[in-house]
Protein backbone atom coordinates (compact mmCIF):
# COMPACT_ATOMS: atom_id res chain seq x y z
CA UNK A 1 -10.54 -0.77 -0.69
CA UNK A 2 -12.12 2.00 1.62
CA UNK A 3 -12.62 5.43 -0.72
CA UNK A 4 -13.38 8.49 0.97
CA UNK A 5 -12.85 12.18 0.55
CA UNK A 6 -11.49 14.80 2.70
CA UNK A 7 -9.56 18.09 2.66
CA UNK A 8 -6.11 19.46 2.94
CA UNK A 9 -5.13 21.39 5.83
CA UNK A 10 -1.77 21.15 5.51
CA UNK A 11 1.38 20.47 3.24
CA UNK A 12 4.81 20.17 4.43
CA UNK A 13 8.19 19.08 1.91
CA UNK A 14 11.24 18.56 2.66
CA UNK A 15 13.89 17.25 -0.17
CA UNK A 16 11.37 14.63 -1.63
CA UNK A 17 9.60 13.86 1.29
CA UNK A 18 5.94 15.52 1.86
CA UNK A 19 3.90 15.28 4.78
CA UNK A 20 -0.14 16.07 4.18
CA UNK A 21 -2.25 16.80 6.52
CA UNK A 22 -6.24 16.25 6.12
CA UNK A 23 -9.97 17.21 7.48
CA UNK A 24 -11.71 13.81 7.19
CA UNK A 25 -14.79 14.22 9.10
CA UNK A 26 -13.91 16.76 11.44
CA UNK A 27 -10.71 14.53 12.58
CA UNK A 28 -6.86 15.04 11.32
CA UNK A 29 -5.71 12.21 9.28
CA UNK A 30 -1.77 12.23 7.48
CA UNK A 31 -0.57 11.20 4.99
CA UNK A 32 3.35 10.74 3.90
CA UNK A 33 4.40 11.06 0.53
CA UNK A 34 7.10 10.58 -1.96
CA UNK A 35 5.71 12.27 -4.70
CA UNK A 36 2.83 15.23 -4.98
CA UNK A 37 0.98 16.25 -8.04
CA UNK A 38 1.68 20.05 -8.56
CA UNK A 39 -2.04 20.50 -8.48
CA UNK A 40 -2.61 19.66 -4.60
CA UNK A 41 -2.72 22.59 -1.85
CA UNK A 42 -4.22 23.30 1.30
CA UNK A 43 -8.13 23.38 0.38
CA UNK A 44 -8.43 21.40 -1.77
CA UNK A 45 -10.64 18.28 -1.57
CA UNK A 46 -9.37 14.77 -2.10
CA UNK A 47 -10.48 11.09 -2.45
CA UNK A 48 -8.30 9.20 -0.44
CA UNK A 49 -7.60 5.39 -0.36
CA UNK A 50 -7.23 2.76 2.22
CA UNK A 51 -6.38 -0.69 2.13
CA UNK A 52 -8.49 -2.53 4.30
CA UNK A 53 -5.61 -5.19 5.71
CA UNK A 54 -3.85 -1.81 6.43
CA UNK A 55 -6.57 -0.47 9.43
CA UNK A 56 -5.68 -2.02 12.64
CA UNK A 57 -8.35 -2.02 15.68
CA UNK A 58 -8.31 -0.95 19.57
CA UNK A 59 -10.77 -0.88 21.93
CA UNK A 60 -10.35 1.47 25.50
CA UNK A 61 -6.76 2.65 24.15
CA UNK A 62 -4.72 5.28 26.26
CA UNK A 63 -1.70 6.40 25.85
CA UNK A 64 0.38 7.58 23.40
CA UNK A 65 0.97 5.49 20.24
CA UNK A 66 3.58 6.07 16.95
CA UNK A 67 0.53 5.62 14.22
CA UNK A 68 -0.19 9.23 12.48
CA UNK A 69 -3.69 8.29 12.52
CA UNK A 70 -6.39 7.66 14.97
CA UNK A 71 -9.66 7.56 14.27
CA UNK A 72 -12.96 7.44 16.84
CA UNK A 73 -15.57 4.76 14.84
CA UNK A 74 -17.99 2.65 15.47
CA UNK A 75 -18.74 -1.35 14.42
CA UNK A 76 -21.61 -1.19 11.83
CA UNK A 77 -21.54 -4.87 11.22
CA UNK A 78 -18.61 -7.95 10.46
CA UNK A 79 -18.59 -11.33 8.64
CA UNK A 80 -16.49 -13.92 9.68
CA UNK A 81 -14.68 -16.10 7.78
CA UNK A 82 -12.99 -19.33 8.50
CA UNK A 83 -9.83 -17.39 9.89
CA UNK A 84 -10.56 -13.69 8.80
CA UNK A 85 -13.05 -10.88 9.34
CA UNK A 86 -14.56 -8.45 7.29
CA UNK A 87 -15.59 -5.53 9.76
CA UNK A 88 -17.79 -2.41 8.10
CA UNK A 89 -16.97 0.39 10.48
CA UNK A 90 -18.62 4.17 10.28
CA UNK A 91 -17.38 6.93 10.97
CA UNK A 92 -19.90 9.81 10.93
CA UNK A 93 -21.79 8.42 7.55
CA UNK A 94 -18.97 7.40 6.38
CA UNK A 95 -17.88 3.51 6.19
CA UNK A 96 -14.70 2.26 6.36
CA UNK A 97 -13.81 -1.48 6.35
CA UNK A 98 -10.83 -3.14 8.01
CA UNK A 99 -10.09 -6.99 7.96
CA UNK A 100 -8.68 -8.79 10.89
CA UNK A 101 -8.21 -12.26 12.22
CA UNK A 102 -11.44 -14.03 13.46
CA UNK A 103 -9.50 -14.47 16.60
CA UNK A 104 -8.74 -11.10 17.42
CA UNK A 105 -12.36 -9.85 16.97
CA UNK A 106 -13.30 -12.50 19.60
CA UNK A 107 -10.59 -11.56 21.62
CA UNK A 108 -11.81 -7.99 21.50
CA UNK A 109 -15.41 -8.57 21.94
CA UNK A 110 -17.03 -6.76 19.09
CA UNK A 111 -20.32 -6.11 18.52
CA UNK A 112 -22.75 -3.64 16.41
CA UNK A 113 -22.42 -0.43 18.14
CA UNK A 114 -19.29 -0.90 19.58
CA UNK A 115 -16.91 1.66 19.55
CA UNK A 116 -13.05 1.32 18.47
CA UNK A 117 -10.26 2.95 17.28
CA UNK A 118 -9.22 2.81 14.04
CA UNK A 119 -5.42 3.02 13.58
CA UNK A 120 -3.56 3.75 10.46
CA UNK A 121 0.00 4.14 9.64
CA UNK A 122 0.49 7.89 7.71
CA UNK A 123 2.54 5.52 4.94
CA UNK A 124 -0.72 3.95 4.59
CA UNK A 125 -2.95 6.42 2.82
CA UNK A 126 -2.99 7.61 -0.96
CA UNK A 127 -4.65 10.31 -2.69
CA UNK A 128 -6.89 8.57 -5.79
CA UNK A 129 -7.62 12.01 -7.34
CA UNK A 130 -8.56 15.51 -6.77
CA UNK A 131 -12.15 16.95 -6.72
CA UNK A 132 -11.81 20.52 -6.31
């Protein structure tokens, strides 16, 4: 599970739906949400959670694409597995993991250094807890 923290630009609610917006690292990450605690609004600071099965990976994408979230990283380091990998991926200092098929990181030519996209679904995040 990938923990990091980040800060809340932006709430918007409609019926029971709620749509967060976030500062992680300078870039704009959201979130969608059923259910908000009534202490969360803009400013404050979060830890937010990420499944690591739930961050897909591109390399050299253009265009537009339907995930909320994009995010510029780079590969720190991987482990493969018989049919999985584990890939560490950083983000300013920040590291993220994501684990894909050992077949797709071939296919994609990873190495330490390089840089990807990582791609995230807004249904995909949760907030652990507040800080601030």
């Amino acid at each position: 599970m990938s923990v990091f923290t980040a800060t809340i630009q932006k709430i918007q609610e409609y019926d029971s739906l709620h749509i967060v917006d976030f500062d992680f690292q300078g870039q704009c990450l959201t979130m969608i949400s059923l259910e908000l605690g009534e202490n969360l609004m803009v400013g404050k600071r979060v830890e937010l959670t990420l499944k690591p099965t739930h961050i897909a990976l591109g390399k050299n994408i253009s265009g537009t694409l339907s995930f909320a979230n994009v995010i510029n990283a780079k590969v720190d380091s991987f482990e493969n597995g018989v049919l999985l990998s584990t890939v560490k991926l950083l983000v300013e200092e920040v590291v993220l993991e994501s684990i894909v098929t050992v077949e797709s990181l071939k296919k994609m030519s990873l190495q330490k250094g390089s840089e990807v996209s990582l791609l995230i679904k807004a249904s995909e995040l949760s907030i652990a807890r507040v800080l601030s």
